[in-house]
C-alpha atoms as a PDB file:
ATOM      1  CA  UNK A   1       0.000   0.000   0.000  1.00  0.00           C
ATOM      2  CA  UNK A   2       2.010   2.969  -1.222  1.00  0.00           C
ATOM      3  CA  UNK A   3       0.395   6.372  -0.603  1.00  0.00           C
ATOM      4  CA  UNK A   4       1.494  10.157  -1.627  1.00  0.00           C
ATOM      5  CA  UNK A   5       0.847  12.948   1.077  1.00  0.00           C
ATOM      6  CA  UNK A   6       0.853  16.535  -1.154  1.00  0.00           C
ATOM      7  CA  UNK A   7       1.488  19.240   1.115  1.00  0.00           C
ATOM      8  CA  UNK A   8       1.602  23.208   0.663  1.00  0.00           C
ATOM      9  CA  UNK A   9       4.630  25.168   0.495  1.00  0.00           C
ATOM     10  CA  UNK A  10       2.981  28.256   0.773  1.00  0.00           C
ATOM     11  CA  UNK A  11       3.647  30.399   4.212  1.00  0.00           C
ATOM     12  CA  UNK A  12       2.840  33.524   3.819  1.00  0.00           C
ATOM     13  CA  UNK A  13      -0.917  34.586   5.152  1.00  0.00           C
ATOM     14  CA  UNK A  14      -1.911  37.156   2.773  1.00  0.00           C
ATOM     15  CA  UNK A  15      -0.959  40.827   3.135  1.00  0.00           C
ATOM     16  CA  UNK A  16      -0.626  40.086   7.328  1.00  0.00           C
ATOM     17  CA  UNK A  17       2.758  39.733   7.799  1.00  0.00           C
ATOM     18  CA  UNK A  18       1.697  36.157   9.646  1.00  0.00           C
ATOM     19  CA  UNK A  19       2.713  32.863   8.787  1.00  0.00           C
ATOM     20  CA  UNK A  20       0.809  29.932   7.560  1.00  0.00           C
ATOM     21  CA  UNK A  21       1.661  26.367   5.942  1.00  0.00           C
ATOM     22  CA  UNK A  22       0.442  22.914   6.702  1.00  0.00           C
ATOM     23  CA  UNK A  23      -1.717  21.874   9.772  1.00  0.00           C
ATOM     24  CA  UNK A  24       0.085  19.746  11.918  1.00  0.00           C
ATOM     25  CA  UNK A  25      -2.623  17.461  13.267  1.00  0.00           C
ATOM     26  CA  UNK A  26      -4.140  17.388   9.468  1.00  0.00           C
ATOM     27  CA  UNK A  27      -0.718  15.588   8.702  1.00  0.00           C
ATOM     28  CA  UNK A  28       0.310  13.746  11.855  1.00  0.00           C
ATOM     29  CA  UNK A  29      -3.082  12.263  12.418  1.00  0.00           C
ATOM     30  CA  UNK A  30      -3.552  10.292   8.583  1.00  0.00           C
ATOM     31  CA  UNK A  31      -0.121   9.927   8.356  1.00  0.00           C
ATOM     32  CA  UNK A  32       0.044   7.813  11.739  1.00  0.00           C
ATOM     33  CA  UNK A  33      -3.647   5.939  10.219  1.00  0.00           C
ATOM     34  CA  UNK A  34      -1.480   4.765   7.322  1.00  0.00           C
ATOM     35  CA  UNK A  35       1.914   3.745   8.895  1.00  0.00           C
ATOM     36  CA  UNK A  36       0.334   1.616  11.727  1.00  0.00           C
ATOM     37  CA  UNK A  37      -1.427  -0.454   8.696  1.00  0.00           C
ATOM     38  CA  UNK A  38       2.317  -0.738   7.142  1.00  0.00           C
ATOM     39  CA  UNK A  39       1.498   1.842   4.390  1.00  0.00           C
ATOM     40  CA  UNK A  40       4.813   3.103   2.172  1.00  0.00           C
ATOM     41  CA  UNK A  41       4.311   6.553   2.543  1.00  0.00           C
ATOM     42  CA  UNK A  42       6.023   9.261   0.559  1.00  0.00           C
ATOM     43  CA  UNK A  43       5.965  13.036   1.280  1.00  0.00           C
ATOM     44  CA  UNK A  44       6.085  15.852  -1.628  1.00  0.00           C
ATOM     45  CA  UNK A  45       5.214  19.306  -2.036  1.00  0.00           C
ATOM     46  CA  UNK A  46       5.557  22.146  -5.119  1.00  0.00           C
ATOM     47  CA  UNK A  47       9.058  23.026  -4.166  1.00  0.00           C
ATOM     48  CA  UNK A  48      10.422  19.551  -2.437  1.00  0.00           C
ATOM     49  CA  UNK A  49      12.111  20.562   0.898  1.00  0.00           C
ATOM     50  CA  UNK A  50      10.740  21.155   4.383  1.00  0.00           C
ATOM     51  CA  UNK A  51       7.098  22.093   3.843  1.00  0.00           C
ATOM     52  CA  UNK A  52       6.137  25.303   6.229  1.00  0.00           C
ATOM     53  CA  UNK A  53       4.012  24.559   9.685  1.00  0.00           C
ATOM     54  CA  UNK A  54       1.365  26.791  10.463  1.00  0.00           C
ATOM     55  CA  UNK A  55       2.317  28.079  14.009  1.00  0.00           C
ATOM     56  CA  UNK A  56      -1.175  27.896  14.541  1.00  0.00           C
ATOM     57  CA  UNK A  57      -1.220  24.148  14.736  1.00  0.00           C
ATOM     58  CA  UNK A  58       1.727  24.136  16.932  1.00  0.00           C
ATOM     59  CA  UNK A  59      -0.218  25.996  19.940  1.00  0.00           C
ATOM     60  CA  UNK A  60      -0.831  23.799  23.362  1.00  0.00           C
ATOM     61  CA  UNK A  61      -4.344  23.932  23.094  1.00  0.00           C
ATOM     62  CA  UNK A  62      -4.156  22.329  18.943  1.00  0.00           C
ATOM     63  CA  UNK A  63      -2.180  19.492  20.541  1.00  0.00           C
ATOM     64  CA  UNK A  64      -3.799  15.892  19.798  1.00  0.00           C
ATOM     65  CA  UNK A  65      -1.869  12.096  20.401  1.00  0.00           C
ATOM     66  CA  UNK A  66      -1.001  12.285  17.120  1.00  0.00           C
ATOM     67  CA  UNK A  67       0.570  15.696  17.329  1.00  0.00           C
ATOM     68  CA  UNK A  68       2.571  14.942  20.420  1.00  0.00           C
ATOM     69  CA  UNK A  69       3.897  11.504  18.634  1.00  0.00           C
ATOM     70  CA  UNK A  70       4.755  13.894  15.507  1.00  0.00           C
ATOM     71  CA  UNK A  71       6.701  15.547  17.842  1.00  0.00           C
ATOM     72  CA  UNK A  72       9.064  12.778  19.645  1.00  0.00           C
ATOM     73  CA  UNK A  73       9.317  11.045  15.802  1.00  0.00           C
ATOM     74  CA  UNK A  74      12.883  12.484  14.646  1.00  0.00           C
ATOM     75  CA  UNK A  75      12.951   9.769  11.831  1.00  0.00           C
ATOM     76  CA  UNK A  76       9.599  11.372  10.250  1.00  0.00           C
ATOM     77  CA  UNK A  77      10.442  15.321  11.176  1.00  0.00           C
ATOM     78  CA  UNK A  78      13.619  14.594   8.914  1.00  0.00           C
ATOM     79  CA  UNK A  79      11.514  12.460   6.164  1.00  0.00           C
ATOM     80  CA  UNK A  80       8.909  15.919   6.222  1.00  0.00           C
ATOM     81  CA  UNK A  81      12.409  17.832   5.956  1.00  0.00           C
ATOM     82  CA  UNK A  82      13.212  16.132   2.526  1.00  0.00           C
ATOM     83  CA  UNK A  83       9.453  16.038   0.528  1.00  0.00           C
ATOM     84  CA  UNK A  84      10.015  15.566  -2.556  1.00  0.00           C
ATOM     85  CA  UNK A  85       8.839  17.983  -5.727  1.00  0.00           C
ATOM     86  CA  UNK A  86       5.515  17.709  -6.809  1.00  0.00           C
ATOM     87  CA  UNK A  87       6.679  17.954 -10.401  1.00  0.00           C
ATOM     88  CA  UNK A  88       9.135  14.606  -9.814  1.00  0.00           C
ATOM     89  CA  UNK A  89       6.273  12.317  -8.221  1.00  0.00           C
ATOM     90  CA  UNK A  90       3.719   9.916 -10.655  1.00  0.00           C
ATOM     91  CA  UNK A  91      -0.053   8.690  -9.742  1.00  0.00           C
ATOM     92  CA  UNK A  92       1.269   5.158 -11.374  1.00  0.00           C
ATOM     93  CA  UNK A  93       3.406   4.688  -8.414  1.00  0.00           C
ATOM     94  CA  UNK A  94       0.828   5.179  -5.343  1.00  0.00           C
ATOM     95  CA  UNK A  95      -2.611   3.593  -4.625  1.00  0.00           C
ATOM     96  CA  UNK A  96      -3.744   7.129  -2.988  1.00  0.00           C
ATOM     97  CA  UNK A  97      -2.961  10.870  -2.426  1.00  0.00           C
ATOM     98  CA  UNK A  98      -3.955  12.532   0.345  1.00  0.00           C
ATOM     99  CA  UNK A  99      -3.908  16.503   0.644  1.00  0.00           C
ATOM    100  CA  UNK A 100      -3.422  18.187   4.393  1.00  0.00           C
ATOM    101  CA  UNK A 101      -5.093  21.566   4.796  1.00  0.00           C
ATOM    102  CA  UNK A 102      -3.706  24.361   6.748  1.00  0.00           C
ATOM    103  CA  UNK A 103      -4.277  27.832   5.033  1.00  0.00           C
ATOM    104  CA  UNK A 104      -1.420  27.330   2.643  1.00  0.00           C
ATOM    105  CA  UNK A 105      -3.085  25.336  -0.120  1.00  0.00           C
ATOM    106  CA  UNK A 106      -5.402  27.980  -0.810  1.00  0.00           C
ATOM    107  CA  UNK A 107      -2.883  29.976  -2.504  1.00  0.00           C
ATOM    108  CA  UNK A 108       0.001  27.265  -3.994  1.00  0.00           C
ATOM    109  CA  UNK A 109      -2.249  23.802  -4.657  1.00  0.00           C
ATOM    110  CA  UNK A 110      -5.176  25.378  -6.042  1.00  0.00           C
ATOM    111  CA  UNK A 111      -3.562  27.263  -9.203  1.00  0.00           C
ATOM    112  CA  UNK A 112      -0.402  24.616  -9.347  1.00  0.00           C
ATOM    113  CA  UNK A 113      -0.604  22.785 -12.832  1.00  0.00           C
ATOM    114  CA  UNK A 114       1.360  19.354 -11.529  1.00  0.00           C
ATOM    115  CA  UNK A 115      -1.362  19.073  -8.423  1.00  0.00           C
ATOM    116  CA  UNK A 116      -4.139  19.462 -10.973  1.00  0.00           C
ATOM    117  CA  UNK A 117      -2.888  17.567 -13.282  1.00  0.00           C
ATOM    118  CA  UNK A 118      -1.735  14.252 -10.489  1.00  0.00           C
ATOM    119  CA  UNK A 119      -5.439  14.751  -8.458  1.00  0.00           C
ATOM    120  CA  UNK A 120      -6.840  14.581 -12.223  1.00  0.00           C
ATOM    121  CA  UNK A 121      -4.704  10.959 -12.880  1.00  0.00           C
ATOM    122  CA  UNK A 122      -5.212   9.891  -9.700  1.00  0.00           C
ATOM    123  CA  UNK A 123      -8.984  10.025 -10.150  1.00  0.00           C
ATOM    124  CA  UNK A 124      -9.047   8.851 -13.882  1.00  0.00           C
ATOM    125  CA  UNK A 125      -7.243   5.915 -12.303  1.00  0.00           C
ATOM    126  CA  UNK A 126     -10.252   5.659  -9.445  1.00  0.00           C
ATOM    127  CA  UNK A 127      -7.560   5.615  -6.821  1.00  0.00           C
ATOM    128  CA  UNK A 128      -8.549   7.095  -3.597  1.00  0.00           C
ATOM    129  CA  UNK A 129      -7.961  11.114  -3.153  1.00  0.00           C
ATOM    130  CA  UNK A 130      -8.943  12.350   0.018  1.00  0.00           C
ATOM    131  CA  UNK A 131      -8.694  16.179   1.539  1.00  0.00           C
ATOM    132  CA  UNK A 132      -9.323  17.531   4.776  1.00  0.00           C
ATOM    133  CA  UNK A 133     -10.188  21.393   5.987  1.00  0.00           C
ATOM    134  CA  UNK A 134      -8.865  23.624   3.240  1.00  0.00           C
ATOM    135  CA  UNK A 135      -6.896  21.075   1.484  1.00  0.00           C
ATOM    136  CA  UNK A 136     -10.469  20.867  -0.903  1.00  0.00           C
ATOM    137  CA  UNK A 137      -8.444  24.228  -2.238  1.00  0.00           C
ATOM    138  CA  UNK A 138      -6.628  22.057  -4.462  1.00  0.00           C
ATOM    139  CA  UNK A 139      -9.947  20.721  -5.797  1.00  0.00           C
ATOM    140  CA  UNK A 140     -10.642  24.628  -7.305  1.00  0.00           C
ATOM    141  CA  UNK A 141      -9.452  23.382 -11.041  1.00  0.00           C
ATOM    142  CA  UNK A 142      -9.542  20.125 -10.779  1.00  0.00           C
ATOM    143  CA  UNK A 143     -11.725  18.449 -13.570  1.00  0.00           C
ATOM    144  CA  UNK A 144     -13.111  14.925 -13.678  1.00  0.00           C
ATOM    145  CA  UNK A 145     -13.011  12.824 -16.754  1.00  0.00           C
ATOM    146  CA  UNK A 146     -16.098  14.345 -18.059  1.00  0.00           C
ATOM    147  CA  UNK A 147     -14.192  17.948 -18.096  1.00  0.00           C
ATOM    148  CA  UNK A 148     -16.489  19.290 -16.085  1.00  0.00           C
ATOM    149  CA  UNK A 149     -15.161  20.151 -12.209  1.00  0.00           C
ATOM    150  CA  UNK A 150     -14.905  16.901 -10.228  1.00  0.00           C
ATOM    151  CA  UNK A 151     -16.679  18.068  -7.604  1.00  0.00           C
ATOM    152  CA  UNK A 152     -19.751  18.642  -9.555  1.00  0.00           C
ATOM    153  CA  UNK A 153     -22.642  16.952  -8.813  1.00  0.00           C
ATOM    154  CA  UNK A 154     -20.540  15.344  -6.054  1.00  0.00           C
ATOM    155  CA  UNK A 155     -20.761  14.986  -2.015  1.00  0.00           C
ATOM    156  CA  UNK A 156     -18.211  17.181  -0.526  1.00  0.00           C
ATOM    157  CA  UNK A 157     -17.689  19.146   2.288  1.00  0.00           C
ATOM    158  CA  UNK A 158     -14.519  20.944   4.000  1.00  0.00           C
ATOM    159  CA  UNK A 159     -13.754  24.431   6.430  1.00  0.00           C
ATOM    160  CA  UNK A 160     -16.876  25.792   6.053  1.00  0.00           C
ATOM    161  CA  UNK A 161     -17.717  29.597   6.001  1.00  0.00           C
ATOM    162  CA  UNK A 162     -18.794  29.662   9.660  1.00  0.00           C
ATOM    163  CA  UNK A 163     -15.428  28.202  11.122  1.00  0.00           C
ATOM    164  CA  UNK A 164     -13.344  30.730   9.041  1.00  0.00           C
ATOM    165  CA  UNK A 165     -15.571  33.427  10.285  1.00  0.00           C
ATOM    166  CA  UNK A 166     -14.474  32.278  13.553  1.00  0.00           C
ATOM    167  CA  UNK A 167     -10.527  32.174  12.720  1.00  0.00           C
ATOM    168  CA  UNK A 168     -11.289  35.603  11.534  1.00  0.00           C
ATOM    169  CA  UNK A 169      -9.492  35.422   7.891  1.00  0.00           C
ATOM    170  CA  UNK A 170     -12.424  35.484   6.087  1.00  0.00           C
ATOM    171  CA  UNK A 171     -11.234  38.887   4.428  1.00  0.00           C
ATOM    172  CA  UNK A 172      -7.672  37.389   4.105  1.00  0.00           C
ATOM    173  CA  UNK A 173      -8.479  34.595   2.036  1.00  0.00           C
ATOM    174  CA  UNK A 174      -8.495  34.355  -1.679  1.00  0.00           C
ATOM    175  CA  UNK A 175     -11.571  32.254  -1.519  1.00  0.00           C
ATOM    176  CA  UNK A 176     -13.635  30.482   0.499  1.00  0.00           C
ATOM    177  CA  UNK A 177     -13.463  26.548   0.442  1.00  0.00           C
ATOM    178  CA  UNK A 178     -17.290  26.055   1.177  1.00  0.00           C
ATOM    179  CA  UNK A 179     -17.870  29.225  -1.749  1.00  0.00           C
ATOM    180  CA  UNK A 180     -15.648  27.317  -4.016  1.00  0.00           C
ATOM    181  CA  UNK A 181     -16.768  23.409  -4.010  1.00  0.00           C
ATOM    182  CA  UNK A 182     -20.818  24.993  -3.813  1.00  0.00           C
ATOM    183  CA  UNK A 183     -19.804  26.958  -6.845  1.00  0.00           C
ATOM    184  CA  UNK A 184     -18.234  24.337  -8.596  1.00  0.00           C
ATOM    185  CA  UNK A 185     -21.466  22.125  -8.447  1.00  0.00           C
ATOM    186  CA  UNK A 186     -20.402  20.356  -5.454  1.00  0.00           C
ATOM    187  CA  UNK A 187     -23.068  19.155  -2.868  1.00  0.00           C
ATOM    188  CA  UNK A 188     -21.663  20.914   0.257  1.00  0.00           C
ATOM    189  CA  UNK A 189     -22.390  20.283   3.441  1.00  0.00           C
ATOM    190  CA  UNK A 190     -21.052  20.505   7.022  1.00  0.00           C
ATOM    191  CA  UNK A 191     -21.618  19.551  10.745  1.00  0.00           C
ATOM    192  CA  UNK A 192     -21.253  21.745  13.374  1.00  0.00           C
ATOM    193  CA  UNK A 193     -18.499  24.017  13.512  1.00  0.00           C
ATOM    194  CA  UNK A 194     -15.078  22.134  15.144  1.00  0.00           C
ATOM    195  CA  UNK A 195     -16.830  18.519  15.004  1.00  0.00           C
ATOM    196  CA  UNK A 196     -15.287  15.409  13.023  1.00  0.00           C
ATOM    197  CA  UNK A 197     -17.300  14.889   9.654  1.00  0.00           C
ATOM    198  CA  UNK A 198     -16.077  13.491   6.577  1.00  0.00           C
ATOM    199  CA  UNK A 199     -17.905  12.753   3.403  1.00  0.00           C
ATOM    200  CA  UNK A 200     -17.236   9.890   0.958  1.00  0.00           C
ATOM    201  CA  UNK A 201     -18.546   9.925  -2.808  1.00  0.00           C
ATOM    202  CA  UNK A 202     -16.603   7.342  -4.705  1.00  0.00           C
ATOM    203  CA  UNK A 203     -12.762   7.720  -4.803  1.00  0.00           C
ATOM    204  CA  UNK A 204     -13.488  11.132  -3.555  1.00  0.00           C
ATOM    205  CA  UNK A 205     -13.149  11.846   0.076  1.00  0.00           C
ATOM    206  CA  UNK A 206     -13.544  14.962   1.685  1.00  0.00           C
ATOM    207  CA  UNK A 207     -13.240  16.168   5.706  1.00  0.00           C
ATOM    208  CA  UNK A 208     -14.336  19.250   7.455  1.00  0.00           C
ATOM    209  CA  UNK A 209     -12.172  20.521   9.755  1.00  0.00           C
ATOM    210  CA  UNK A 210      -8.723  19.625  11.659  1.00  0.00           C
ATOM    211  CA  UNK A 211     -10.639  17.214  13.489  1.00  0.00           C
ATOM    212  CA  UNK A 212     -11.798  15.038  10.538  1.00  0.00           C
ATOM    213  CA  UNK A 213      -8.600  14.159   9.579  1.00  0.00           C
ATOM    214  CA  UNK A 214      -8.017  10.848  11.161  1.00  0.00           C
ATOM    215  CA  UNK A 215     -11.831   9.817   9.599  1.00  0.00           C
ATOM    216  CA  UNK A 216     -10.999  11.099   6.435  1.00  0.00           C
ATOM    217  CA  UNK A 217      -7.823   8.743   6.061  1.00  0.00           C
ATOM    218  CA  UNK A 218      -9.932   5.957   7.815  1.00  0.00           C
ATOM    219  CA  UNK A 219     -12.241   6.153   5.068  1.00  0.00           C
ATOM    220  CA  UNK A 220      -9.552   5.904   2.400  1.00  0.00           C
ATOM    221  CA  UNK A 221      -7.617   3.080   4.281  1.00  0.00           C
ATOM    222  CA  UNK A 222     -11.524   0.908   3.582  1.00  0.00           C
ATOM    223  CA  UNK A 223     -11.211   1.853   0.310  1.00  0.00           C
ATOM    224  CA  UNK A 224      -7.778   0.591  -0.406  1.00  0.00           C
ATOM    225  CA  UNK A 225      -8.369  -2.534   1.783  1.00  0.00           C
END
């Protein structure tokens, strides 16, 4: 079971001056679902290299099992240190991708031609491709084999308006994830703000918030099994 993990290696949060990058516990959490079932997991990003954290999801109170094992694993800090470029990986090598949120997709994975173009083969393959909070970003121009977005017509959800009201960068971000996939003919929806939910609609799987992230790569670990 070989699966790709595509983070963002975008830090910069708009015009703030503050940081952003990948979510820890959106990354620590599937990755840790995978390797206990003896998955071959491989790391890579638009510009290969050590993919930015959002300090964010390095506060005490965003602190989960997973995050605290993510933070005593030296072997896998130094594997996140090397991530390969997107532009050198292939969909014929992996039976699943899975896309972290964390703010920084928004701006890098939803315009980057080599994510579009591997969620695209991926899917056209009907391998599993599963994203979780804002990671559905990288969904924006993705189209499925009919040309028309993949998320149309589709059950999807991800960080809904509400919970980035709540972060209070609704007027930072280029778009809004729940705005995007309900313009793009996906069928949105959501749970309450901050709970686990995670839709799945064929190969496609899809999770809400931070704390979906372990169901998200649940769902996609039934799917490859």
């Amino acid at each position: 079971m070989k699966i790709l993990f595509v983070l963002t290696s975008h830090d910069e949060l708009g015009n703030t001056g503050k940081k952003t990058g990948f979510w820890i516990e959106e990354f620590a959490s599937p990755y840790y679902v995978f390797e206990d079932e003896g998955a071959d997991i491989t790391l890579a990003s638009p510009q290969g290299g050590q993919p930015p954290i959002d300090p964010s999801s390095d506060t005490a109170d965003a602190q989960t099992e997973a995050t605290k094992r993510f933070k005593n694993d030296k072997e896998l800090q130094q594997k996140l240190a090397e991530t390969q470029k997107l532009s050198n990986v292939n969909e014929a090598d992996f039976d699943a991708v899975f896309y972290p949120g964390g703010h920084g997709p928004l701006w890098d994975l939803a315009e980057d031609d080599d994510s579009i173009n591997l969620i695209e083969s991926f899917n056209k393959a009907n391998k599993p491709v599963g994203f979780v909070c804002h990671a559905p970003a990288a969904l924006k121009k993705v189209n499925g084999t009919d040309e028309e977005p993949l998320v149309k017509g589709r059950k999807v959800t991800g960080f809904s308006n509400e919970e980035e009201e709540a972060v209070g960068l609704t007027e930072v971000v280029p778009f809004k994830v729940e705005d995007m996939l309900t313009e793009n003919g996906g069928i949105y929806s959501k749970a309450d703000s901050w709970e686990s939910y995670a839709l799945e609609d064929g190969n496609l799987i899809t999770g809400q918030n931070p704390a979906s992230s372990e169901l998200v790569a649940k769902k996609m670990l039934s799917q490859l099994k």
